[in-house]
N, C-alpha and C. Protein backbone atom coordinates (compact mmCIF):
# COMPACT_ATOMS: atom_id res chain seq x y z
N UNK A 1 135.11 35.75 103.10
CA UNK A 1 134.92 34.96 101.90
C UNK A 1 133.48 35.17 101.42
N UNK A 2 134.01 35.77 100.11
CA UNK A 2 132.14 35.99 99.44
C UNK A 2 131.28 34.53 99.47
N UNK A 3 129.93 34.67 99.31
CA UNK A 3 129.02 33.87 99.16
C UNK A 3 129.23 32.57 97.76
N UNK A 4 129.63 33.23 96.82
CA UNK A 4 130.15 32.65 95.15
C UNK A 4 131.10 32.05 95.64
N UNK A 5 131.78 32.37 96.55
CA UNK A 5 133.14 31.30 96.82
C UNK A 5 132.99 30.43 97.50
N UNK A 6 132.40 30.52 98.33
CA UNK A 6 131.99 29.23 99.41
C UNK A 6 131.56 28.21 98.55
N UNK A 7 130.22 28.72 97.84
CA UNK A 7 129.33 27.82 96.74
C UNK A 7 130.09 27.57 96.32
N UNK A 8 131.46 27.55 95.90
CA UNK A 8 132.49 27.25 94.62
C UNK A 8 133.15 26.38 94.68
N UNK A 9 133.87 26.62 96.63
CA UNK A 9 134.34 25.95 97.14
C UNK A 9 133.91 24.06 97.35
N UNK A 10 134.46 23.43 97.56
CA UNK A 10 134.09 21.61 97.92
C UNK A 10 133.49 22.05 99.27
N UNK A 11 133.49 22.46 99.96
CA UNK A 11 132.40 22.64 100.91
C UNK A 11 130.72 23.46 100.79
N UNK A 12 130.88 24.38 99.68
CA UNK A 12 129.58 24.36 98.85
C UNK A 12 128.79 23.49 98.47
N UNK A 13 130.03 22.44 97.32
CA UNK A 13 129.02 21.31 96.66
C UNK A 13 128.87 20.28 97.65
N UNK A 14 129.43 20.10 98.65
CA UNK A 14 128.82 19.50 99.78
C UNK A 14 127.12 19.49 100.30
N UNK A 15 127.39 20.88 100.82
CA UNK A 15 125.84 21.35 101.15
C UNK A 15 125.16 21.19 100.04
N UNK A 16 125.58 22.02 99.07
CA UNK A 16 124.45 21.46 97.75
C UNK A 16 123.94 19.86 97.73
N UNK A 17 124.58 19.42 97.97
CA UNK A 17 124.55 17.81 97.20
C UNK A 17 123.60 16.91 99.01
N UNK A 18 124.06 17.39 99.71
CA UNK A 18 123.52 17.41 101.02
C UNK A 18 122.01 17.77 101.16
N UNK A 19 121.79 19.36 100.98
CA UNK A 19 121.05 19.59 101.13
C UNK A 19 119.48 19.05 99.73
N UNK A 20 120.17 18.88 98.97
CA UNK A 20 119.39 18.12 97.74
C UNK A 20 118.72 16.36 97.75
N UNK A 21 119.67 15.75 98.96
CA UNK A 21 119.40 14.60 98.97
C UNK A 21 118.63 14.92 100.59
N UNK A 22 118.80 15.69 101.28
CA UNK A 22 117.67 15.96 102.76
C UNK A 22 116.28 16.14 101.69
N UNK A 23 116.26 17.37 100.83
CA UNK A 23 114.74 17.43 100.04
C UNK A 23 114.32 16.58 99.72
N UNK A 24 114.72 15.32 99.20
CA UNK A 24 114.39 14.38 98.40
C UNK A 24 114.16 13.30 99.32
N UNK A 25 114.69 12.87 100.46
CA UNK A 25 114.38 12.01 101.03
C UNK A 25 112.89 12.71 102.33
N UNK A 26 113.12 13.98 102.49
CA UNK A 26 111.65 14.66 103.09
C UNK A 26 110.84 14.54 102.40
N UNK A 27 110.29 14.87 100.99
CA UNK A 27 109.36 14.63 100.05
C UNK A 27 109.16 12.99 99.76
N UNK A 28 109.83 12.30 100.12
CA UNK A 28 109.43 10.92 99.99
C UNK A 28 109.17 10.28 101.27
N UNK A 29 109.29 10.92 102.42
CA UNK A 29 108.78 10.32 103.36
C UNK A 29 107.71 11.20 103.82
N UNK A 30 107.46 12.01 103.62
CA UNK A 30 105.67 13.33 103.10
C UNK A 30 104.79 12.33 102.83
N UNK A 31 105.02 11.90 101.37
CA UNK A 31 104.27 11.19 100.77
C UNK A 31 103.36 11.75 100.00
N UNK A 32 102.61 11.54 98.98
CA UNK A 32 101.37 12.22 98.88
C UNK A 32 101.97 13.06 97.51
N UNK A 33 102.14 14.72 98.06
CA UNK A 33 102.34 15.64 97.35
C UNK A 33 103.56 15.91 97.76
N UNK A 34 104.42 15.02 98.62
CA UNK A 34 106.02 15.68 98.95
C UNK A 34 106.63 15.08 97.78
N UNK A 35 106.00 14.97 96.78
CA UNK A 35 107.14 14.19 95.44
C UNK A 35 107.55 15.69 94.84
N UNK A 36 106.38 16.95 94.98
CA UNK A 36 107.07 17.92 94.48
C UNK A 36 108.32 17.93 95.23
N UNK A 37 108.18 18.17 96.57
CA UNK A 37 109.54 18.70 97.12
C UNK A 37 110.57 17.79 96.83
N UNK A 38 110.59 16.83 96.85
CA UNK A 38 111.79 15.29 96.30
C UNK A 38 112.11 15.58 94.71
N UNK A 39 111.45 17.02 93.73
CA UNK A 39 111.85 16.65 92.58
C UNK A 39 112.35 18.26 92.89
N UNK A 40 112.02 18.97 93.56
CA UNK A 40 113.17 20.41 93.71
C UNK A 40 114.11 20.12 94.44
N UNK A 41 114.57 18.72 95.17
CA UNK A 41 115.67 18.29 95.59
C UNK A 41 116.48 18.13 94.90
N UNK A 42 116.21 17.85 93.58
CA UNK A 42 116.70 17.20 92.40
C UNK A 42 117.80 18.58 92.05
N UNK A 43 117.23 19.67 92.15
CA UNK A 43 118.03 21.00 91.79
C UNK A 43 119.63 21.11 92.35
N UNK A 44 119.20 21.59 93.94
CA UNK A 44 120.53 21.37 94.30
C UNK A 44 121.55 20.15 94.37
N UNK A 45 120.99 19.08 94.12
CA UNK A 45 121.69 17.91 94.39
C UNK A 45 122.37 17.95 93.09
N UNK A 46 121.90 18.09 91.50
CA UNK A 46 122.27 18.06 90.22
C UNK A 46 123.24 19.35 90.13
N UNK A 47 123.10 20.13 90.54
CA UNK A 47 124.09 21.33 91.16
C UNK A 47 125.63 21.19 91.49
N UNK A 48 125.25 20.51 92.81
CA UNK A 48 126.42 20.18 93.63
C UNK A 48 127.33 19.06 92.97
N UNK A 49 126.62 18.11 92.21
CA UNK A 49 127.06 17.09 91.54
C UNK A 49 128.14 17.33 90.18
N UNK A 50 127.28 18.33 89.62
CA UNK A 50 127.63 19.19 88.06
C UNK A 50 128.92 20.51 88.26
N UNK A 51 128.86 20.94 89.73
CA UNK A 51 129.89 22.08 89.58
C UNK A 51 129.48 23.48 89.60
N UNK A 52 127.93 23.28 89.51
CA UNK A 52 127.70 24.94 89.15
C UNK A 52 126.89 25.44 90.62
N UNK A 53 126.82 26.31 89.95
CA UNK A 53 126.15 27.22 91.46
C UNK A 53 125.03 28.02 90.52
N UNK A 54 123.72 28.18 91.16
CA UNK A 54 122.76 29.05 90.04
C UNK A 54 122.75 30.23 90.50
N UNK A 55 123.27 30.71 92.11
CA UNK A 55 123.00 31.47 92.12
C UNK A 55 124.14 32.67 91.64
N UNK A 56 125.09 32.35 91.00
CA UNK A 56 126.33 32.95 91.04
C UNK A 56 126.15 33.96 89.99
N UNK A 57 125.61 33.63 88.86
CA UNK A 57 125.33 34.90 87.67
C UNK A 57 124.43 36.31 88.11
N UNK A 58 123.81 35.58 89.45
CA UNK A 58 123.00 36.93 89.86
C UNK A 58 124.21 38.10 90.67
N UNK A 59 124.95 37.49 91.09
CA UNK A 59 126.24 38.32 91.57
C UNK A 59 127.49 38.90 90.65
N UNK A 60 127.29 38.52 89.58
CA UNK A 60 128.03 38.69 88.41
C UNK A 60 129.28 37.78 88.54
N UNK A 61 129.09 36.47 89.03
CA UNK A 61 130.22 35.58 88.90
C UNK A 61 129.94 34.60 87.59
N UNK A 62 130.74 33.85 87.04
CA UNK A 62 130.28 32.64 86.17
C UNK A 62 129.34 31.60 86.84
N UNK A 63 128.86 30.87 86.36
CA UNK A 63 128.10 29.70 86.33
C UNK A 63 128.73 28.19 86.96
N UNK A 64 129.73 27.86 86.23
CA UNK A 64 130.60 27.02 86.31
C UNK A 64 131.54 27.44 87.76
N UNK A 65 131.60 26.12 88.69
CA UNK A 65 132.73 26.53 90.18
C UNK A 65 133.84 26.56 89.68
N UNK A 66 134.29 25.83 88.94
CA UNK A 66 135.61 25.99 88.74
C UNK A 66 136.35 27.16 87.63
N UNK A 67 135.31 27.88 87.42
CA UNK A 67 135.93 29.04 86.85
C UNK A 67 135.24 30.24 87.82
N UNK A 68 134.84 30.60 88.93
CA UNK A 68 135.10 31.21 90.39
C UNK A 68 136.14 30.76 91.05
N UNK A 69 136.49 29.42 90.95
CA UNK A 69 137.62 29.31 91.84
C UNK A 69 139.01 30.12 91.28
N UNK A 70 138.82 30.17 89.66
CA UNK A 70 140.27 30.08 89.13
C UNK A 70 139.74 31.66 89.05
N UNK A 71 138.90 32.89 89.32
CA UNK A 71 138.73 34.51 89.79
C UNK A 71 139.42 34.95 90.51
């Protein structure tokens, strides 16, 4: 299973949405200057939330998961 599919997959936006709320809660317990990292948490978490994958156009897939899933 390619990389675009996993991401596509509900176990993608899992990790996305997972791994977006680990950044965000590390940058807020940093403190200081970890608010950058708590606002690039913001990426994957708005990601995983929204459906898309960013990295998928670099592979020549769509943007949108649910039009990889339906590929």
């Amino acid at each position: 299973m390619g990389f675009a599919k996993v991401m596509a997959s509900p176990l993608g936006r899992g990790l996305r949405v997972l791994a977006g709320l680990a950044l965000i809660v590390a940058g807020i317990a940093i403190g200081g200057a970890g608010w950058v990292l708590a606002v690039v948490g913001l990426v994957p978490l708005i990601a995983g939330i929204a459906d898309v994958c960013l990295f998928d156009p670099l592979f020549g897939k769509p943007l949108r998961g649910r039009d990889v899933r339906a590929a």
